[in-house]
C-alpha atoms as a PDB file:
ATOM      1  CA  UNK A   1      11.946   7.366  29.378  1.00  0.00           C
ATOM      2  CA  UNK A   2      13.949   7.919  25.963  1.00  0.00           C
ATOM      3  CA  UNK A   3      12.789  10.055  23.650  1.00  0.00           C
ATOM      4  CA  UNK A   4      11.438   9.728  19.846  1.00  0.00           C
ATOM      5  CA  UNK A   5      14.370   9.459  17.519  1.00  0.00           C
ATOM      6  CA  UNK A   6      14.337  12.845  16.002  1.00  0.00           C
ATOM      7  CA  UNK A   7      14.236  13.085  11.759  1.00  0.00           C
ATOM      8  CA  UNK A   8      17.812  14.346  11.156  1.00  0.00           C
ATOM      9  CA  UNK A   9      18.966  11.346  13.382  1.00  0.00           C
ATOM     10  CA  UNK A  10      16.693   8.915  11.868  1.00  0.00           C
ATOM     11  CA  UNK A  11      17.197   9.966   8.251  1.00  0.00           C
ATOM     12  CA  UNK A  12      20.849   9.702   9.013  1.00  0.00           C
ATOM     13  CA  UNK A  13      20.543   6.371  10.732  1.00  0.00           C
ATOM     14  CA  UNK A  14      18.525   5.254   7.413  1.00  0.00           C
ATOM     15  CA  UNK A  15      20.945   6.588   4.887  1.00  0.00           C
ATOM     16  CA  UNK A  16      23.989   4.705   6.701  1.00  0.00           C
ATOM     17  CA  UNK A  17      22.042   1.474   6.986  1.00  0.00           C
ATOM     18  CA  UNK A  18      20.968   2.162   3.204  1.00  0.00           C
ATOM     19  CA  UNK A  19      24.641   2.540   2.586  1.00  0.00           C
ATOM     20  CA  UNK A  20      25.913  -0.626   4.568  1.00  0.00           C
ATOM     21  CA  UNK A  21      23.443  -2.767   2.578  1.00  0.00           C
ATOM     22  CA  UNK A  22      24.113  -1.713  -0.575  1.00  0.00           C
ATOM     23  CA  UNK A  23      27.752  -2.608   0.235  1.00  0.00           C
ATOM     24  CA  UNK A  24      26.173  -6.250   1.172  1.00  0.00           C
ATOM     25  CA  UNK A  25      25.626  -5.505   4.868  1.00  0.00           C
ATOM     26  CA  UNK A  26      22.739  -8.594   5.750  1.00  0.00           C
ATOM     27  CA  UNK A  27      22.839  -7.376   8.983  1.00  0.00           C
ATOM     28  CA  UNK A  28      22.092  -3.418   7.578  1.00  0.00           C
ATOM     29  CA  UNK A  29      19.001  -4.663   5.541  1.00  0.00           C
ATOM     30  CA  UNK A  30      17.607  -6.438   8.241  1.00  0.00           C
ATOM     31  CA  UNK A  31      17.576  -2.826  10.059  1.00  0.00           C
ATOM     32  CA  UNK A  32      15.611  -1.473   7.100  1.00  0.00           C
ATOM     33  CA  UNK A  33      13.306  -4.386   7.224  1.00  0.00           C
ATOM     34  CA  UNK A  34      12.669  -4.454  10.869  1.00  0.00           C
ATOM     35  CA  UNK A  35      11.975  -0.793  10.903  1.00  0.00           C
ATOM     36  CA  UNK A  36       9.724  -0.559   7.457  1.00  0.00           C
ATOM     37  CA  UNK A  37       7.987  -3.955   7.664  1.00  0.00           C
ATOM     38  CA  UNK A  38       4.971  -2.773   9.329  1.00  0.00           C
ATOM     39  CA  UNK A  39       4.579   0.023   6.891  1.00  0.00           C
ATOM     40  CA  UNK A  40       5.077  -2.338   3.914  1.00  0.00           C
ATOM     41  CA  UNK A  41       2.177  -4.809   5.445  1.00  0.00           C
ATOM     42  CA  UNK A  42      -0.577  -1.858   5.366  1.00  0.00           C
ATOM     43  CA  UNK A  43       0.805  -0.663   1.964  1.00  0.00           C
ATOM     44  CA  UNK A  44       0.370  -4.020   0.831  1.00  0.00           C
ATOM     45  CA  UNK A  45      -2.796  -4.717   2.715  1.00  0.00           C
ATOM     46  CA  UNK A  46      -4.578  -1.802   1.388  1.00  0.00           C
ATOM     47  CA  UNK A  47      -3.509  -1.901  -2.076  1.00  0.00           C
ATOM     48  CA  UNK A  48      -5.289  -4.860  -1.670  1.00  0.00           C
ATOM     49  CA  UNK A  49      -3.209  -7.623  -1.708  1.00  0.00           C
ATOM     50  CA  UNK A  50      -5.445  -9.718   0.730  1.00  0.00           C
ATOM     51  CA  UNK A  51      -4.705 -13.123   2.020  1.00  0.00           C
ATOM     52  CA  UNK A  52      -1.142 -12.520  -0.187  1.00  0.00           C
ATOM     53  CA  UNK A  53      -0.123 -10.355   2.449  1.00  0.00           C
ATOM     54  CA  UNK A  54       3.091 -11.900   4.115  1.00  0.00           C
ATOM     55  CA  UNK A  55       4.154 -13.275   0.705  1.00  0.00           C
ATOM     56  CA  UNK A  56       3.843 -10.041  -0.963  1.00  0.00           C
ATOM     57  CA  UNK A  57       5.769  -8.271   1.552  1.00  0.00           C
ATOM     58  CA  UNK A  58       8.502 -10.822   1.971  1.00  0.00           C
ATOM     59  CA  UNK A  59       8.634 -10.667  -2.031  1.00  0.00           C
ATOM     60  CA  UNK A  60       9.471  -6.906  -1.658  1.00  0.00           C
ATOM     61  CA  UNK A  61      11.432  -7.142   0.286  1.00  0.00           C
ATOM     62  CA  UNK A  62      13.442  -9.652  -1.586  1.00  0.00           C
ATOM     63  CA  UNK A  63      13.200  -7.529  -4.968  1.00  0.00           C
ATOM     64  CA  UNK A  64      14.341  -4.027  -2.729  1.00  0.00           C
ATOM     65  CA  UNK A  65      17.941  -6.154  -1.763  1.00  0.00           C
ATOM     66  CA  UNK A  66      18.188  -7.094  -5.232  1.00  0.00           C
ATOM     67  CA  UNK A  67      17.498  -3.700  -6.349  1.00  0.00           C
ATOM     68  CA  UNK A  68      19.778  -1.740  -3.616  1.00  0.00           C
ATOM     69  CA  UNK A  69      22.620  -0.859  -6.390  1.00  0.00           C
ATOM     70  CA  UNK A  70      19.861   1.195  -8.392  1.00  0.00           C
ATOM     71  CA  UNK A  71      18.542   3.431  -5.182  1.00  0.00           C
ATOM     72  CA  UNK A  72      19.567   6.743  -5.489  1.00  0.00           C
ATOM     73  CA  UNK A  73      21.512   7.428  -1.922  1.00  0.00           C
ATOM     74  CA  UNK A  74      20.269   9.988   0.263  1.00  0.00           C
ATOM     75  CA  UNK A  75      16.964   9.265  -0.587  1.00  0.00           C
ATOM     76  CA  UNK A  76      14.079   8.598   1.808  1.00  0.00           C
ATOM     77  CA  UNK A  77      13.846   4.476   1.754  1.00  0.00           C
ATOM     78  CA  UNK A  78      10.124   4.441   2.672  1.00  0.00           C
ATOM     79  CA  UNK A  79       8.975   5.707  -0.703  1.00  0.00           C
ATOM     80  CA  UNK A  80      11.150   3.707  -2.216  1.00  0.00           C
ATOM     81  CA  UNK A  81      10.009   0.735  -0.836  1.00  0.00           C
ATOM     82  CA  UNK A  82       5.841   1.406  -0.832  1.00  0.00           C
ATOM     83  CA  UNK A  83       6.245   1.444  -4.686  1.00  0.00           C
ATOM     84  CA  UNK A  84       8.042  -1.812  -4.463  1.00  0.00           C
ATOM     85  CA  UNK A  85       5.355  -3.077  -2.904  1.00  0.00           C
ATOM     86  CA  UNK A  86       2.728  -1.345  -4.716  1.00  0.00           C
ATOM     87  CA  UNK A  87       4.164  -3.119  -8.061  1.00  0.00           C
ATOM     88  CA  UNK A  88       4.648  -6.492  -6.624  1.00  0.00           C
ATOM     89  CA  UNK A  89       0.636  -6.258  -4.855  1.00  0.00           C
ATOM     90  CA  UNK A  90      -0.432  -5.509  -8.498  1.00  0.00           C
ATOM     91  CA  UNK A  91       1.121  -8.245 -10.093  1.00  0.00           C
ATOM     92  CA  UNK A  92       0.270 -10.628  -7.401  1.00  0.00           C
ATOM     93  CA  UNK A  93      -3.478  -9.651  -7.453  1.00  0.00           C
ATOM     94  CA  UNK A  94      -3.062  -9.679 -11.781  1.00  0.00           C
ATOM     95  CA  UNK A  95      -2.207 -13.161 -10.969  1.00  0.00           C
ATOM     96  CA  UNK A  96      -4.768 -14.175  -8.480  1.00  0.00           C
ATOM     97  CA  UNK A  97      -7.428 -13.159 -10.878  1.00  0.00           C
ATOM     98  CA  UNK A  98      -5.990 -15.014 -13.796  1.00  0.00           C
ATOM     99  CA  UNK A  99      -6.045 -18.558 -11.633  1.00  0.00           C
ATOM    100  CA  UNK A 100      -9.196 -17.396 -10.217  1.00  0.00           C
ATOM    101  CA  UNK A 101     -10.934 -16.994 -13.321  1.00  0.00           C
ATOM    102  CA  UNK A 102      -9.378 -19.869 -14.503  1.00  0.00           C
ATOM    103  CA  UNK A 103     -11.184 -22.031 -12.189  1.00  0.00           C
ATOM    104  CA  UNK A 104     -14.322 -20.327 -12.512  1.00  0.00           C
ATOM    105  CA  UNK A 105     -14.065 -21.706 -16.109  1.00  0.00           C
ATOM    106  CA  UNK A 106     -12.776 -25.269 -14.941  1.00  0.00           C
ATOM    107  CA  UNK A 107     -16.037 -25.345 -12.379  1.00  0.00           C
ATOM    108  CA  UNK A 108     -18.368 -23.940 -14.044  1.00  0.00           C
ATOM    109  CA  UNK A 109     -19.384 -21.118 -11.130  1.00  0.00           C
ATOM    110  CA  UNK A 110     -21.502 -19.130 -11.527  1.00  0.00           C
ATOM    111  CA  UNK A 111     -20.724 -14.940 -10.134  1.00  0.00           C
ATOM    112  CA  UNK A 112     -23.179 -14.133  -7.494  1.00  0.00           C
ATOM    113  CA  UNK A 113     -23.153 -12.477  -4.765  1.00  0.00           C
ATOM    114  CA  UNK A 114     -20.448 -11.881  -1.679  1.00  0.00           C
ATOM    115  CA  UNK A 115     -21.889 -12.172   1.530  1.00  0.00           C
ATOM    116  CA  UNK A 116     -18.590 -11.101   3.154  1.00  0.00           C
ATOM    117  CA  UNK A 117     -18.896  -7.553   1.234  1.00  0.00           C
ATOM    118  CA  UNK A 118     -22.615  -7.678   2.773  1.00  0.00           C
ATOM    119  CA  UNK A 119     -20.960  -7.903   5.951  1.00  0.00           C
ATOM    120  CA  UNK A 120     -18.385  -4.935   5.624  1.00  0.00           C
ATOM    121  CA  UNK A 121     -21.138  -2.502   4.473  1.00  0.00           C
ATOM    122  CA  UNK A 122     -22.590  -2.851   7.828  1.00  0.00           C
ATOM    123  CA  UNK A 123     -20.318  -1.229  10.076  1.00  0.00           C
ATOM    124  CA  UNK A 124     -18.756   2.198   9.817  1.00  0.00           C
ATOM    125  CA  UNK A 125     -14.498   0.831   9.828  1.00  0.00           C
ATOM    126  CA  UNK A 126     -15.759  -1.383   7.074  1.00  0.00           C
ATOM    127  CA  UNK A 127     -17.128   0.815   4.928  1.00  0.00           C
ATOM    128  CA  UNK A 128     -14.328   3.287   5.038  1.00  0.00           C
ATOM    129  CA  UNK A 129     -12.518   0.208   3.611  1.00  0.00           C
ATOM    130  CA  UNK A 130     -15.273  -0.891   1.261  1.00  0.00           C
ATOM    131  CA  UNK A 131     -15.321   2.537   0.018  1.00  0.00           C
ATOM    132  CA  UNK A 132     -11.350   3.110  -0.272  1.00  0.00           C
ATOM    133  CA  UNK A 133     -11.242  -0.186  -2.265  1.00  0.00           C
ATOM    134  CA  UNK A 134     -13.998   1.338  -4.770  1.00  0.00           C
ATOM    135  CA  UNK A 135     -12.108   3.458  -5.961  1.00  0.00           C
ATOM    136  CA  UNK A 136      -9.853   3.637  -8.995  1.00  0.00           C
ATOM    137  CA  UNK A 137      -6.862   2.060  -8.361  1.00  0.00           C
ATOM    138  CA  UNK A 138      -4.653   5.362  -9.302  1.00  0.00           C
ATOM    139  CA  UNK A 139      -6.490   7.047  -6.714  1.00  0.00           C
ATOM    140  CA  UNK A 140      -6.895   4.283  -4.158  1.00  0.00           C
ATOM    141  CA  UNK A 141      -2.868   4.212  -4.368  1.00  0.00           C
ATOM    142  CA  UNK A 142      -2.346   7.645  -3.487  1.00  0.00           C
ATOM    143  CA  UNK A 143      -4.988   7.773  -0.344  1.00  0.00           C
ATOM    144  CA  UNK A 144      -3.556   4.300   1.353  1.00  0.00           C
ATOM    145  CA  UNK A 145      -0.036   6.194   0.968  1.00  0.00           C
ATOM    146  CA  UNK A 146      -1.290   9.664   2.354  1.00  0.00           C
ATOM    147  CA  UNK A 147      -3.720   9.210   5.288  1.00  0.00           C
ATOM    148  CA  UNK A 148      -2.690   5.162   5.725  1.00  0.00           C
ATOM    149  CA  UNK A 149       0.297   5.051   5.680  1.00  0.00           C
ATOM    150  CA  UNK A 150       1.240   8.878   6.113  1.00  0.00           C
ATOM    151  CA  UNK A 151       3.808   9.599   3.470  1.00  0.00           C
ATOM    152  CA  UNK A 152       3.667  13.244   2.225  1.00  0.00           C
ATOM    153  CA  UNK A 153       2.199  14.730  -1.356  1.00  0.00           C
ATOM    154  CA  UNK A 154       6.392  14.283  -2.491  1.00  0.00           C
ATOM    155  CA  UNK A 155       6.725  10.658  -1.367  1.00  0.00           C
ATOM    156  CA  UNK A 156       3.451   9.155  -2.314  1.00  0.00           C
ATOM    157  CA  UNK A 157       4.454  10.564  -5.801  1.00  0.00           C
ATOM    158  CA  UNK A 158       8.092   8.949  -5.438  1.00  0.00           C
ATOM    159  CA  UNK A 159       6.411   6.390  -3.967  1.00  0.00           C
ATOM    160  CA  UNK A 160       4.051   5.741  -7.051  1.00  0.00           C
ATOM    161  CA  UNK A 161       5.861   7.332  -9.886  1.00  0.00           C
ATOM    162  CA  UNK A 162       3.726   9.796 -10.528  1.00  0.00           C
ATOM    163  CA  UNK A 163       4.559  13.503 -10.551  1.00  0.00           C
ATOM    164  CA  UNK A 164       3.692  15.558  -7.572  1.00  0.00           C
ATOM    165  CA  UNK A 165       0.704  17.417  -8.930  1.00  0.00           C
ATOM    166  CA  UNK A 166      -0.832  13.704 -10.720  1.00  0.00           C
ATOM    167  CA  UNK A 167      -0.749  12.629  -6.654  1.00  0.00           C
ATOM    168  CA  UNK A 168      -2.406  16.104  -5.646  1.00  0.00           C
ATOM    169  CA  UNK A 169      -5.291  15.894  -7.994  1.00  0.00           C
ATOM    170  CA  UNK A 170      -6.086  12.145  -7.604  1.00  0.00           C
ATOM    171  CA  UNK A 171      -6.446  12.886  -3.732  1.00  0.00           C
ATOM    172  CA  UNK A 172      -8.248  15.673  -4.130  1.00  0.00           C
ATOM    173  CA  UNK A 173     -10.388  13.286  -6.579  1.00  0.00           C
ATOM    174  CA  UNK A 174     -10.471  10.728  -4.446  1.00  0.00           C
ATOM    175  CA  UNK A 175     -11.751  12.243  -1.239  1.00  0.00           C
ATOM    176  CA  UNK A 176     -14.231  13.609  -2.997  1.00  0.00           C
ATOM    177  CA  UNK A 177     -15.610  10.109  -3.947  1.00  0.00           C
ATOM    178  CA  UNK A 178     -15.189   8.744  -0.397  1.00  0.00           C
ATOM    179  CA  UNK A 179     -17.373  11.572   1.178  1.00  0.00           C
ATOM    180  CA  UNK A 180     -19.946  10.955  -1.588  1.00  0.00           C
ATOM    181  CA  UNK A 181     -20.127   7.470  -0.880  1.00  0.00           C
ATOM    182  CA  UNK A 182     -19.643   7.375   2.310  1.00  0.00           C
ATOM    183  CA  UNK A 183     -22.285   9.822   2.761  1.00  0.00           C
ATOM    184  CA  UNK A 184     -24.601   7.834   0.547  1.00  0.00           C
ATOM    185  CA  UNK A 185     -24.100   4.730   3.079  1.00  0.00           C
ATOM    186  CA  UNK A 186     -25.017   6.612   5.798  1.00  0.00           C
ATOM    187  CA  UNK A 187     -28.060   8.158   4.497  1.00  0.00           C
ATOM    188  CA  UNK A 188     -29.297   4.323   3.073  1.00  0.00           C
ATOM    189  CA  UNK A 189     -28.052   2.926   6.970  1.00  0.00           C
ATOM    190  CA  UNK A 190     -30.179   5.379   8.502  1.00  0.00           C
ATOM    191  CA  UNK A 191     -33.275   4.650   6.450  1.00  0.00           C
ATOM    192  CA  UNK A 192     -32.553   0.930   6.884  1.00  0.00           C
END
């Protein structure tokens, strides 16, 4: 049975497969991808990319090779990446809405309401999620990188470009709203 990699050997591992892709390395960068794909899926996931998903990711990815020459070396690549991501969700979902609303306005729809978000509300998983995705985006950013996808208070600020103490405050902010409403939903379930 082999044991866990441990972080000076995995940091090191990153930083020289870092450094072989910025020196054009495919091979390298398909190392980094392999091992931070997963990551990048739930960053992209719950910053809410949705059925964009896959292309979001794969468009990260593609923008973090093109960008190699401006990461700072020795750096941690995961934070690096998430905020990749993080901008490239954002513009895809800016996007969405526009040809969304856009064919609201070519149909004539009318809003009403989602039957799916009916559906989350009724089980505990789903509204965790219902209730992360409430909140303001600035704060939904930094919980999905803390408790989702595990980065610490320094890389979910690298991660999102915020300073450290910005990312300390919206979390405490934020898990303040998600006991509120997730306390709320279980006091209305329980009458229900």
């Amino acid at each position: 049975m082999t044991t866990p990699a441990t972080e000076p050997e995995r940091s090191t591992d990153e930083t020289e497969a870092v450094r072989r892709a910025q020196a054009g390395d495919r091979d390298a960068f398909a190392d980094l991808v392999a091992a931070h794909a997963p990551a990048a899926t739930r960053a992209a996931a719950w910053f809410g990319a949705g059925p964009d998903v896959d292309d979001v990711v794969q468009e990260a990815f593609v923008k973090a090779w093109q960008a190699l020459d401006r990461f700072r070396p020795g750096a941690p690549f995961r934070p690096w990446l998430v905020r990749i991501v993080a901008n490239q969700t954002r513009n895809t979902v800016r996007g969405r809405r526009r040809r969304d609303a856009l064919a609201v306005r070519a149909l004539d729809l009318r809003d009403g309401p989602d039957p799916a978000l009916d559906a989350l509300a009724a089980e505990r998983q789903r509204s965790l999620l219902a209730a992360v995705r409430s909140l303001r985006p600035a704060e939904r950013d930094v919980v999905v990188c803390r408790w989702l996808l595990g980065l610490t208070e320094a890389e979910t600020a690298t991660a999102l470009g915020i300073p450290a103490g910005t990312a300390k405050s919206r979390a405490s902010r934020a898990l303040a709203r998600l006991r509120a409403e997730l306390t709320e939903l279980e006091v209305s379930h329980d009458r229900g």
